[in-house]
PDB file of N, CA and C in Angstrom:
ATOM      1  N   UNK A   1      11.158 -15.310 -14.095  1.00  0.00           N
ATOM      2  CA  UNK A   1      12.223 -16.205 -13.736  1.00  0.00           C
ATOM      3  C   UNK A   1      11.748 -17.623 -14.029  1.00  0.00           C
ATOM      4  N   UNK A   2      12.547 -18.421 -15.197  1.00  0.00           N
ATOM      5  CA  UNK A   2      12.260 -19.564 -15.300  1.00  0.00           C
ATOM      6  C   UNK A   2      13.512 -20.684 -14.761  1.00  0.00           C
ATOM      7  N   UNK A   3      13.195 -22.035 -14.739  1.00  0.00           N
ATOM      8  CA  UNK A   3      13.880 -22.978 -14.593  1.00  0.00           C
ATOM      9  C   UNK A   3      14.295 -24.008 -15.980  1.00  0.00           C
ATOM     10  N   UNK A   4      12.777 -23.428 -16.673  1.00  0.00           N
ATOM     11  CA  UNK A   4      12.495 -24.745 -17.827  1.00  0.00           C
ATOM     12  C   UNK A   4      12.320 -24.069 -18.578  1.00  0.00           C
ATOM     13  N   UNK A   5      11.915 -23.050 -19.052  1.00  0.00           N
ATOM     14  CA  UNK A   5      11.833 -22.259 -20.518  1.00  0.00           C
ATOM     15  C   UNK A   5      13.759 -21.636 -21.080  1.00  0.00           C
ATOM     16  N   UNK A   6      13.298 -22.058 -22.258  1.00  0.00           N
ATOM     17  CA  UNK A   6      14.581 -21.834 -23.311  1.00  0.00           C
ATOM     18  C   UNK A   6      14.471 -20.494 -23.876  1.00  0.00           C
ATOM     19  N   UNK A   7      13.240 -19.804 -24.148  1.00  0.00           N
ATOM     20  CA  UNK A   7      13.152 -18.821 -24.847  1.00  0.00           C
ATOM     21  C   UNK A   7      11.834 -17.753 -24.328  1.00  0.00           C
ATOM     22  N   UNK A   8      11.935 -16.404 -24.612  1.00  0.00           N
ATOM     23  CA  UNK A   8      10.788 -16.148 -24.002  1.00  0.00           C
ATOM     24  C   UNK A   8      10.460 -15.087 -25.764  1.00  0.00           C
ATOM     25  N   UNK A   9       9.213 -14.388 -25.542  1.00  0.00           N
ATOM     26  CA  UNK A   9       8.691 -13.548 -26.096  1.00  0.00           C
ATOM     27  C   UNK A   9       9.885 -12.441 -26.391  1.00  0.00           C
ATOM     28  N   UNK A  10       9.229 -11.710 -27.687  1.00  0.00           N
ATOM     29  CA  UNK A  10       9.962 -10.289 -27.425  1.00  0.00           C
ATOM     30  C   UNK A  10       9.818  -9.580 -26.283  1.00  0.00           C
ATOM     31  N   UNK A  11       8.762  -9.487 -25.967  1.00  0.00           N
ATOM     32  CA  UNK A  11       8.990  -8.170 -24.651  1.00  0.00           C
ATOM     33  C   UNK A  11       8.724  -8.583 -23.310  1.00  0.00           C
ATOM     34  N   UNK A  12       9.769  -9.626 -23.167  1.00  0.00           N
ATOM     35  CA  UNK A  12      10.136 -10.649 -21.878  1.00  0.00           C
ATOM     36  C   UNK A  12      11.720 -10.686 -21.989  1.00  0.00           C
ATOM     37  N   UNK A  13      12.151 -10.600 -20.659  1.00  0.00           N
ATOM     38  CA  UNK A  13      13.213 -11.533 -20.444  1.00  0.00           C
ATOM     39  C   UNK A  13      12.883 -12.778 -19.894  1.00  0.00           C
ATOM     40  N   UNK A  14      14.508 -13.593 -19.843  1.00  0.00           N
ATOM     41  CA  UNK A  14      14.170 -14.623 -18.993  1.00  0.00           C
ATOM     42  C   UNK A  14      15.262 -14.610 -18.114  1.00  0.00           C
ATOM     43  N   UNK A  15      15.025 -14.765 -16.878  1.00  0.00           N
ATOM     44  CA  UNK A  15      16.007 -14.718 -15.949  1.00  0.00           C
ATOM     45  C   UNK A  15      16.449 -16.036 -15.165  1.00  0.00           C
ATOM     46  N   UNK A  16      17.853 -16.058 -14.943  1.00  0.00           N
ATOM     47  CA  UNK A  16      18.148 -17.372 -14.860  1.00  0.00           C
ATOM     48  C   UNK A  16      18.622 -17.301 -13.119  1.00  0.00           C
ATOM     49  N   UNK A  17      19.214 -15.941 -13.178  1.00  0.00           N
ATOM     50  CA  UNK A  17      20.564 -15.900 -12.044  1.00  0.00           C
ATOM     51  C   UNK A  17      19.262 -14.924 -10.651  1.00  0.00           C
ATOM     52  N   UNK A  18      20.121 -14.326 -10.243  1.00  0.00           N
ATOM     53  CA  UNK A  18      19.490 -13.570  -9.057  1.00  0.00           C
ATOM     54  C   UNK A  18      18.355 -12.678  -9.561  1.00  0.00           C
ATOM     55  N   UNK A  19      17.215 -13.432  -9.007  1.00  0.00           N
ATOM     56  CA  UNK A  19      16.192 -12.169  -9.267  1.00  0.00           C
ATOM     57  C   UNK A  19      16.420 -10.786  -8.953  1.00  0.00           C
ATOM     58  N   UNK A  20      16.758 -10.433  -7.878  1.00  0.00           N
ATOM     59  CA  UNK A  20      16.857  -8.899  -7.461  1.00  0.00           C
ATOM     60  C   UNK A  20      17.792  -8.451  -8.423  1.00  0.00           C
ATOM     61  N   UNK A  21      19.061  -8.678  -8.573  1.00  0.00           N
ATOM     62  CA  UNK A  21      20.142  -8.405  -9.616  1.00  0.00           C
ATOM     63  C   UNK A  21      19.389  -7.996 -10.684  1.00  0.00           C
ATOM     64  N   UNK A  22      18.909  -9.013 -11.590  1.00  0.00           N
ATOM     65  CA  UNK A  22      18.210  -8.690 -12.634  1.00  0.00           C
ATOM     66  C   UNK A  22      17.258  -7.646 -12.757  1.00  0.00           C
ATOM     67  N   UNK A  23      16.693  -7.381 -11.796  1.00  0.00           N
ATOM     68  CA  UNK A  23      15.641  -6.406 -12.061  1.00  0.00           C
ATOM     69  C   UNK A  23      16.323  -5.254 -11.493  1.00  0.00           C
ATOM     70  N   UNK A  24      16.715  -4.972 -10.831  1.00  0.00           N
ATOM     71  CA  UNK A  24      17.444  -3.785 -10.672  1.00  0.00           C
ATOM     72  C   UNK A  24      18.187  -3.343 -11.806  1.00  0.00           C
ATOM     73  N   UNK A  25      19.063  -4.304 -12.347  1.00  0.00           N
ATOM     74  CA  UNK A  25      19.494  -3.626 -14.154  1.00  0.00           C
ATOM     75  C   UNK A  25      18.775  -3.528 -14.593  1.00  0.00           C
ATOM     76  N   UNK A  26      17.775  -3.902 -14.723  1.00  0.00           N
ATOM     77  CA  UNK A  26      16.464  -3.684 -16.245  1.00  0.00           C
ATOM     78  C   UNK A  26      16.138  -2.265 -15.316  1.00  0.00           C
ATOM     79  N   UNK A  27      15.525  -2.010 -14.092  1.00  0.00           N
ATOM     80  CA  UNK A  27      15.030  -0.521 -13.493  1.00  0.00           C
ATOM     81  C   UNK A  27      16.102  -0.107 -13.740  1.00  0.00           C
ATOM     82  N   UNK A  28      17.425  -0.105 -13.896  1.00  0.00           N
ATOM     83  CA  UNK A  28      18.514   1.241 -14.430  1.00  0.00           C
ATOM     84  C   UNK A  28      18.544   1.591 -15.510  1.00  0.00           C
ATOM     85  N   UNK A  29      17.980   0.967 -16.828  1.00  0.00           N
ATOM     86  CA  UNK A  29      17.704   1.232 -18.001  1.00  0.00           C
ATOM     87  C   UNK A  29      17.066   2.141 -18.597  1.00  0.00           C
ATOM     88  N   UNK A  30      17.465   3.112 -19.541  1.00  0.00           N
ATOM     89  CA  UNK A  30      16.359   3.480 -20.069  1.00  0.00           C
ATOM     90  C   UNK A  30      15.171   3.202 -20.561  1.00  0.00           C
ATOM     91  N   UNK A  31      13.835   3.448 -19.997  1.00  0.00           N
ATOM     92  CA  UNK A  31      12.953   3.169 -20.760  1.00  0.00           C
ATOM     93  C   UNK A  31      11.464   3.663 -20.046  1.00  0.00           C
ATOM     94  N   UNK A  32      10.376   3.307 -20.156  1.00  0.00           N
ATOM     95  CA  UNK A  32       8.821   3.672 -19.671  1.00  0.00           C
ATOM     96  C   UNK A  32       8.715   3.049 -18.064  1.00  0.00           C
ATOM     97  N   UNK A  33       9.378   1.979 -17.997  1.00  0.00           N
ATOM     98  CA  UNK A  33       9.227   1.125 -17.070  1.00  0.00           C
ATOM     99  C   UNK A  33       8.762  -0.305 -17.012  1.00  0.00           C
ATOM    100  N   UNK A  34       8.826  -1.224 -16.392  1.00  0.00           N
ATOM    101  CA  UNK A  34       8.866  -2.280 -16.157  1.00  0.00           C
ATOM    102  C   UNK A  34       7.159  -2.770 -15.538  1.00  0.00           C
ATOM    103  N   UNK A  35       6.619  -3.851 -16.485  1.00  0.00           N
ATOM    104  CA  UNK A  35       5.467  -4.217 -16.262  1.00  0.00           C
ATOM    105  C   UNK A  35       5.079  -5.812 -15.739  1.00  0.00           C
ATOM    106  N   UNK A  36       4.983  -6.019 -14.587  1.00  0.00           N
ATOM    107  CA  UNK A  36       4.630  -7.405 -13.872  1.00  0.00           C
ATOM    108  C   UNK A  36       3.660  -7.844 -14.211  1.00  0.00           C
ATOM    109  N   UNK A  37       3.336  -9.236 -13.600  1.00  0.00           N
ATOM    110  CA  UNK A  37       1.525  -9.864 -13.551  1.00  0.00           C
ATOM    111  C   UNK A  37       2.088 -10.986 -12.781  1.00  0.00           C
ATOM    112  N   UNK A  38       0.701 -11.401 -12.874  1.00  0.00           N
ATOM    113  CA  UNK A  38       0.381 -12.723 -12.160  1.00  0.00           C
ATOM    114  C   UNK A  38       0.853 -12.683 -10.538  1.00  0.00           C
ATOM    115  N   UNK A  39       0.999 -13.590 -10.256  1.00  0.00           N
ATOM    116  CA  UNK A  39       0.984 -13.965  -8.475  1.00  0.00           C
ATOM    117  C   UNK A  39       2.564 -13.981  -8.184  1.00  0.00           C
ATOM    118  N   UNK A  40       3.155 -15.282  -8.360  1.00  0.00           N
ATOM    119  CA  UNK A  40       4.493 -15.220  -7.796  1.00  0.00           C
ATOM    120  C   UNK A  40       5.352 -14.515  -7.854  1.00  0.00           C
ATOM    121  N   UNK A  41       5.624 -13.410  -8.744  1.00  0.00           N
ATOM    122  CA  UNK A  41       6.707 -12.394  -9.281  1.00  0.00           C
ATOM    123  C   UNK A  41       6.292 -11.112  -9.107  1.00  0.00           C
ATOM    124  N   UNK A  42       4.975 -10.875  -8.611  1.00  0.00           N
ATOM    125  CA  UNK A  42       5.018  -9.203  -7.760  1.00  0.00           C
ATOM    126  C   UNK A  42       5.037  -9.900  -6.143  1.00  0.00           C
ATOM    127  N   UNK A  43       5.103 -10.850  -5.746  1.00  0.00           N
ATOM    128  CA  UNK A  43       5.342 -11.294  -4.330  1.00  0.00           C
ATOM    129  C   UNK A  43       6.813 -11.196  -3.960  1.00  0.00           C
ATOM    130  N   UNK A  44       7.254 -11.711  -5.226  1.00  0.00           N
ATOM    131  CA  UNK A  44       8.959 -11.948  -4.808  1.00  0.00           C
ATOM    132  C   UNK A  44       9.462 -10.883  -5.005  1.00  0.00           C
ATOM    133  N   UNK A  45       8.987  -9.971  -6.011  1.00  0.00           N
ATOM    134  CA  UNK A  45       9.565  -8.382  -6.377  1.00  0.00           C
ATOM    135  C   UNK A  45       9.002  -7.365  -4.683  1.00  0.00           C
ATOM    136  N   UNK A  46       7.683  -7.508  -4.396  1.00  0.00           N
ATOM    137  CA  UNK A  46       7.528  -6.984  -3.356  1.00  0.00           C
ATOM    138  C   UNK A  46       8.463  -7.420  -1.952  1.00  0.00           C
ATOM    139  N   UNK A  47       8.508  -8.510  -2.056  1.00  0.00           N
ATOM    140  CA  UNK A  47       9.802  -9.395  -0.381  1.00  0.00           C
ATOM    141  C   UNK A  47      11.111  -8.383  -1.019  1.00  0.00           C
ATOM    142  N   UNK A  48      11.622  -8.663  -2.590  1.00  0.00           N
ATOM    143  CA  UNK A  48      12.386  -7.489  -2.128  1.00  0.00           C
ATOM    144  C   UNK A  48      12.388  -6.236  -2.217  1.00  0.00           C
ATOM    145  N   UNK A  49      11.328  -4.991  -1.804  1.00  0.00           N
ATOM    146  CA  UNK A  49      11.614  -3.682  -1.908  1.00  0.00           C
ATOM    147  C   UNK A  49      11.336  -3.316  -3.415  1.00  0.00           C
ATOM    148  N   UNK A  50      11.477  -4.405  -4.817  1.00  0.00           N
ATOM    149  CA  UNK A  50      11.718  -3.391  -5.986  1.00  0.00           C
ATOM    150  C   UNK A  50      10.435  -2.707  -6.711  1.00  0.00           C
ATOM    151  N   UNK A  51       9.572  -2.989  -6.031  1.00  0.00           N
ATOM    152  CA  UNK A  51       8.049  -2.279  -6.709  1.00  0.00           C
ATOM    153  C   UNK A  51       7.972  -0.814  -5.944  1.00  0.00           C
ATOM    154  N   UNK A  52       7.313   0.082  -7.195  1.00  0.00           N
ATOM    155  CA  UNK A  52       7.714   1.235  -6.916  1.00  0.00           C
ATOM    156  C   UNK A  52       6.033   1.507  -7.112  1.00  0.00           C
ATOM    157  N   UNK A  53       5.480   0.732  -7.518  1.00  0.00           N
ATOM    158  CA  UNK A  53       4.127   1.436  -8.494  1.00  0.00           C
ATOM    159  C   UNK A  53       3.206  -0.235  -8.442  1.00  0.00           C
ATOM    160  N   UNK A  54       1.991   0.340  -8.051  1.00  0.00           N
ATOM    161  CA  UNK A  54       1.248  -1.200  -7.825  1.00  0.00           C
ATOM    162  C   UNK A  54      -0.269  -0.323  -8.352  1.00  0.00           C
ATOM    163  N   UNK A  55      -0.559  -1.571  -9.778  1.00  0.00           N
ATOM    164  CA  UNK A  55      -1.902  -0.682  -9.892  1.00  0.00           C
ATOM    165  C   UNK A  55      -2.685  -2.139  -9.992  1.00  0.00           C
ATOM    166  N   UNK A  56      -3.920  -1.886  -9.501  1.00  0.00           N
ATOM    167  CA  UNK A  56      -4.928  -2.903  -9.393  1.00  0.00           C
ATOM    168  C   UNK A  56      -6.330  -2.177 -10.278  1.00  0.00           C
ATOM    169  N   UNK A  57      -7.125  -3.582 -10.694  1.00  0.00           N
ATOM    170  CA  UNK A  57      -8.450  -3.308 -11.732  1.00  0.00           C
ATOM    171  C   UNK A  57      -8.990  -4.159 -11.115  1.00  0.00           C
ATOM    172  N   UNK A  58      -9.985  -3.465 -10.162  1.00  0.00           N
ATOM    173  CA  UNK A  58     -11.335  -4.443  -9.672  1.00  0.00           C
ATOM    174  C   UNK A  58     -12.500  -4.323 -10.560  1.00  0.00           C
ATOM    175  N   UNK A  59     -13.053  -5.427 -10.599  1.00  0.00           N
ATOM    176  CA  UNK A  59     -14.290  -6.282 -11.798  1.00  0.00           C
ATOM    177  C   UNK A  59     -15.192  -6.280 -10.654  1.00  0.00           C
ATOM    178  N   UNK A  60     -16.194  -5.583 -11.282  1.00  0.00           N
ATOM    179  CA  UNK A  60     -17.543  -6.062 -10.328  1.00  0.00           C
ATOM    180  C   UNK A  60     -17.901  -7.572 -10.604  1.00  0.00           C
ATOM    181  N   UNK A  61     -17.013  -8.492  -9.865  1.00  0.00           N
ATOM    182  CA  UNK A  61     -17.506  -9.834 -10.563  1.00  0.00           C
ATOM    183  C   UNK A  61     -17.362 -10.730  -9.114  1.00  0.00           C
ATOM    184  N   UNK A  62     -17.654 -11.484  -8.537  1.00  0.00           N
ATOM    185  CA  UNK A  62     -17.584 -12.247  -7.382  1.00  0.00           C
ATOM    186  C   UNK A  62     -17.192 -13.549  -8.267  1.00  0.00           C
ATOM    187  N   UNK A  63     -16.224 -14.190  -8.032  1.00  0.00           N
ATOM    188  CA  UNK A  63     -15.497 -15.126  -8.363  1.00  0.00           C
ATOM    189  C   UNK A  63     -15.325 -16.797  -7.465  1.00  0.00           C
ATOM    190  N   UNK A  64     -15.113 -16.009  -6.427  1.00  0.00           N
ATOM    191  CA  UNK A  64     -15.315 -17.164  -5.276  1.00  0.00           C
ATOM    192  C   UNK A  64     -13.718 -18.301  -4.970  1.00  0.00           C
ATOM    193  N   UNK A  65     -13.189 -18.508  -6.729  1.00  0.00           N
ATOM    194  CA  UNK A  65     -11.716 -19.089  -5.980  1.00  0.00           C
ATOM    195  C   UNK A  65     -10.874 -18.514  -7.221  1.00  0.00           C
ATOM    196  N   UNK A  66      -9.663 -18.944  -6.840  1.00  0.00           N
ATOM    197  CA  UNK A  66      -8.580 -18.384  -8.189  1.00  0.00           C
ATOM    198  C   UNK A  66      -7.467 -18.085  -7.078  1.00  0.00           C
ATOM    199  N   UNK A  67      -6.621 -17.384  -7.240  1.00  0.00           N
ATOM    200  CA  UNK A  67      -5.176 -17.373  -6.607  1.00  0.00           C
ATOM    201  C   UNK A  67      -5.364 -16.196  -6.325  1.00  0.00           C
ATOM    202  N   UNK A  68      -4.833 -15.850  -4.760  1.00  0.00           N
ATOM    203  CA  UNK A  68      -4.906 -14.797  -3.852  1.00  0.00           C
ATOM    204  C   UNK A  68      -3.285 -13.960  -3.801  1.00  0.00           C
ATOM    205  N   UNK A  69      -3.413 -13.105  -4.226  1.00  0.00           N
ATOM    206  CA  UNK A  69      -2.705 -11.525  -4.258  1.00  0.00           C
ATOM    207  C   UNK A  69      -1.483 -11.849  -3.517  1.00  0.00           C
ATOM    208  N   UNK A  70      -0.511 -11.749  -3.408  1.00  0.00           N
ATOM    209  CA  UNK A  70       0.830 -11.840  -2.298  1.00  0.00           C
ATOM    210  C   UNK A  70       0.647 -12.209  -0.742  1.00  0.00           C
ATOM    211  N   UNK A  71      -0.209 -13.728  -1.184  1.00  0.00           N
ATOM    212  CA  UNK A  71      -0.477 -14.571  -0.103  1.00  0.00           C
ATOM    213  C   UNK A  71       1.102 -15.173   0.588  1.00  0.00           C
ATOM    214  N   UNK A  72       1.271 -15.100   1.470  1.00  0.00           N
ATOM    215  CA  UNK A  72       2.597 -15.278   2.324  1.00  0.00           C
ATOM    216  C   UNK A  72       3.883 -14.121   2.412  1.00  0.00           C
ATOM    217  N   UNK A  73       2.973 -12.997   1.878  1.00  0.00           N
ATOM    218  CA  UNK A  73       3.736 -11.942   2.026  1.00  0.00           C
ATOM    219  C   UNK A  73       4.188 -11.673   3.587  1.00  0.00           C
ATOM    220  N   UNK A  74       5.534 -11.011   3.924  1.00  0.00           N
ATOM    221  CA  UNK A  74       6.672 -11.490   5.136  1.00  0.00           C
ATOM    222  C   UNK A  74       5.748  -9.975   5.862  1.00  0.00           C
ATOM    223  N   UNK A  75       5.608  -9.194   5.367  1.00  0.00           N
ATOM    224  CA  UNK A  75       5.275  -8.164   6.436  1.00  0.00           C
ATOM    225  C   UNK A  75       4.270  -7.274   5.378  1.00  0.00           C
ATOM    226  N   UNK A  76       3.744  -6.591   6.362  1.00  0.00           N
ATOM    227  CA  UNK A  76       2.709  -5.541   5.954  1.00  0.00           C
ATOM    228  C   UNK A  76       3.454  -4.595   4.709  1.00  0.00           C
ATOM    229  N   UNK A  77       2.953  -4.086   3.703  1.00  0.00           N
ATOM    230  CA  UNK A  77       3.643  -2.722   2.819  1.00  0.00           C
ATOM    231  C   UNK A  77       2.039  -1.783   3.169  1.00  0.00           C
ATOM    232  N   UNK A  78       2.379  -0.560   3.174  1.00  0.00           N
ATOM    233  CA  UNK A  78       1.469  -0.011   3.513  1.00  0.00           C
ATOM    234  C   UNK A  78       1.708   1.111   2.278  1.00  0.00           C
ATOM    235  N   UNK A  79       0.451   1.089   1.102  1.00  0.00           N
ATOM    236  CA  UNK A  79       0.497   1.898   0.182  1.00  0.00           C
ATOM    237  C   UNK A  79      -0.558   3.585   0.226  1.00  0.00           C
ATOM    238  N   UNK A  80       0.300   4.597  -0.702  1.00  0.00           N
ATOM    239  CA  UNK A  80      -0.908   5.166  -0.471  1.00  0.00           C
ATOM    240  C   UNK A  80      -1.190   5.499  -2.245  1.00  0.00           C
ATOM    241  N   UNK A  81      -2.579   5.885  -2.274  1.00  0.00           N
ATOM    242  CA  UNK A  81      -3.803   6.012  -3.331  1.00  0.00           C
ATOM    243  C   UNK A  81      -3.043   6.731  -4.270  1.00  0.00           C
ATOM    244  N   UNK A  82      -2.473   7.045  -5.147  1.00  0.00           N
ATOM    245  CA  UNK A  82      -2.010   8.026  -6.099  1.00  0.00           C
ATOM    246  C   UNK A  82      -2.982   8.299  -7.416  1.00  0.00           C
ATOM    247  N   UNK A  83      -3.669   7.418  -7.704  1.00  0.00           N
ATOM    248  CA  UNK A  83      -4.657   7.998  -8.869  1.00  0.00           C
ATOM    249  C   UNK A  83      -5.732   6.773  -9.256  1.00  0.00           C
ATOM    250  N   UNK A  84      -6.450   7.128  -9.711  1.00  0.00           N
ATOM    251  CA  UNK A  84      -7.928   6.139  -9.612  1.00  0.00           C
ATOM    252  C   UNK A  84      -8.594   6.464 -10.816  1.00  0.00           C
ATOM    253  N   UNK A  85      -9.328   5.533 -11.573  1.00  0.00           N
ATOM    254  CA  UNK A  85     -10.163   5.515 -12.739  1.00  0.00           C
ATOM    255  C   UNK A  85     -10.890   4.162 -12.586  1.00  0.00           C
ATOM    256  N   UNK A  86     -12.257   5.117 -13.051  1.00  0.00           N
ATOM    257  CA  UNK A  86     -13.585   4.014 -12.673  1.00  0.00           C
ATOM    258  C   UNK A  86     -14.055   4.034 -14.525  1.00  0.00           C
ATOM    259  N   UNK A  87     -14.344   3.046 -14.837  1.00  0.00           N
ATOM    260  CA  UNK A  87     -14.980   2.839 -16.037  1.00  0.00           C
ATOM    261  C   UNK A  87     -16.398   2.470 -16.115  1.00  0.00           C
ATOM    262  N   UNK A  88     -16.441   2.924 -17.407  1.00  0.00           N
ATOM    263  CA  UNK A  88     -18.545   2.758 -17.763  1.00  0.00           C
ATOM    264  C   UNK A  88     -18.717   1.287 -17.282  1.00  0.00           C
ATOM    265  N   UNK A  89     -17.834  -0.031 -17.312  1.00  0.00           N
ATOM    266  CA  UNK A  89     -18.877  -1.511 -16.688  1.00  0.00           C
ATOM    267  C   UNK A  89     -18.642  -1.708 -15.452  1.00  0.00           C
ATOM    268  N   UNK A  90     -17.909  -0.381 -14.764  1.00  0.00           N
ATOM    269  CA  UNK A  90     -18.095  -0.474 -13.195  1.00  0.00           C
ATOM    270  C   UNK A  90     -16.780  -0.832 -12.472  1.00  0.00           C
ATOM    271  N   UNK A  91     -15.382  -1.167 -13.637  1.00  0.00           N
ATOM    272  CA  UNK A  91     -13.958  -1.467 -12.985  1.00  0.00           C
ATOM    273  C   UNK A  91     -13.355  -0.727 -12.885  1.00  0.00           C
ATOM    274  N   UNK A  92     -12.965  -0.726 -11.865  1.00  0.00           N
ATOM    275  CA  UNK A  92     -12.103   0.841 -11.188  1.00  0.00           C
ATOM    276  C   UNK A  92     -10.803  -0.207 -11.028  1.00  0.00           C
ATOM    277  N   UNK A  93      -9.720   1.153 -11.533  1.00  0.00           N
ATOM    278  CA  UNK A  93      -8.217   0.773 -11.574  1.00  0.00           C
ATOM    279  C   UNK A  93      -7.616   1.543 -10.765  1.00  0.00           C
ATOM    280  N   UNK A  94      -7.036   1.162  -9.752  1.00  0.00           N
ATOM    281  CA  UNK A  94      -6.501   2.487  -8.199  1.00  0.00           C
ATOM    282  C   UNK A  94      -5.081   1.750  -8.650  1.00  0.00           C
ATOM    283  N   UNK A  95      -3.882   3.068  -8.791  1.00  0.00           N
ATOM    284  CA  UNK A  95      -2.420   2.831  -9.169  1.00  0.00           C
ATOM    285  C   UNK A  95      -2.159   3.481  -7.308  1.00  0.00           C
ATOM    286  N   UNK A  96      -0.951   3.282  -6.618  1.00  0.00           N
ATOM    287  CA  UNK A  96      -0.505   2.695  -6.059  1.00  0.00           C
ATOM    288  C   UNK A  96       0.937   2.788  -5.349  1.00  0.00           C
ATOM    289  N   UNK A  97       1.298   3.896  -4.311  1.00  0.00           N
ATOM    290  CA  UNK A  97       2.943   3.539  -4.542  1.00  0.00           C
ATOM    291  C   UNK A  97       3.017   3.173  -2.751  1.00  0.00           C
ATOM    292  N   UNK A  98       4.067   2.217  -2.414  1.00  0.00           N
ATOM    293  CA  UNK A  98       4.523   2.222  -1.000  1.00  0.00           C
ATOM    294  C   UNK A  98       4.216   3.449  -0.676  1.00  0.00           C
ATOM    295  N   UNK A  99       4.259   3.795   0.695  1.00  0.00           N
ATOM    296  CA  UNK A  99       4.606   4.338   1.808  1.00  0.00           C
ATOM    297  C   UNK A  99       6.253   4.329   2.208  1.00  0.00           C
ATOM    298  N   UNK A 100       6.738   5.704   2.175  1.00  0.00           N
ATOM    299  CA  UNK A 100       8.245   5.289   1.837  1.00  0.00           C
ATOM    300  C   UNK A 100       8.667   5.877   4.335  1.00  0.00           C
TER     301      UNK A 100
END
């Protein structure tokens, strides 16, 4: 969801009007499914209900600052473990669904 971008990538939209709206048509669509990132837009997709699938890749790396995960999130989601892969430099990717 932008304010200031005119154009996005091929395999982007850009959304102008109601977030939830929008993504709920794109999830009625045919296709593989719908792929997020970054901070503000799995926060706002999580406040409303539309994440179905949450996969995380931890780095054996201690970092110390950078932007924290669905910081001001409104209430607890409580997920459970659905499938896990650890790789040869030690990053394990755990996928992820609510608790329905």
């Amino acid at each position: 969801m932008s304010s200031t971008l005119e154009q996005v990538d091929w395999n982007a939209e850009l959304v102008r009007a109601d977030l939830g709206e929008a993504v709920q048509r794109l999830k009625e669509e045919s296709g593989k499914g719908l792929f997020v990132g970054g901070v503000k837009l799995p926060l706002a997709l999580t406040e409303l209900g539309l994440i179905d699938e949450y996969e995380f890749v931890v780095h054996p790396r201690l970092a110390g600052h950078g932007p924290t995960l669905f910081a001001g999130l409104s209430k607890y989601v409580d997920l459970l473990l659905v499938s896990r892969l650890e790789f040869g430099s030690g990053a394990m990717a755990m996928r992820y669904e609510p608790r329905r």
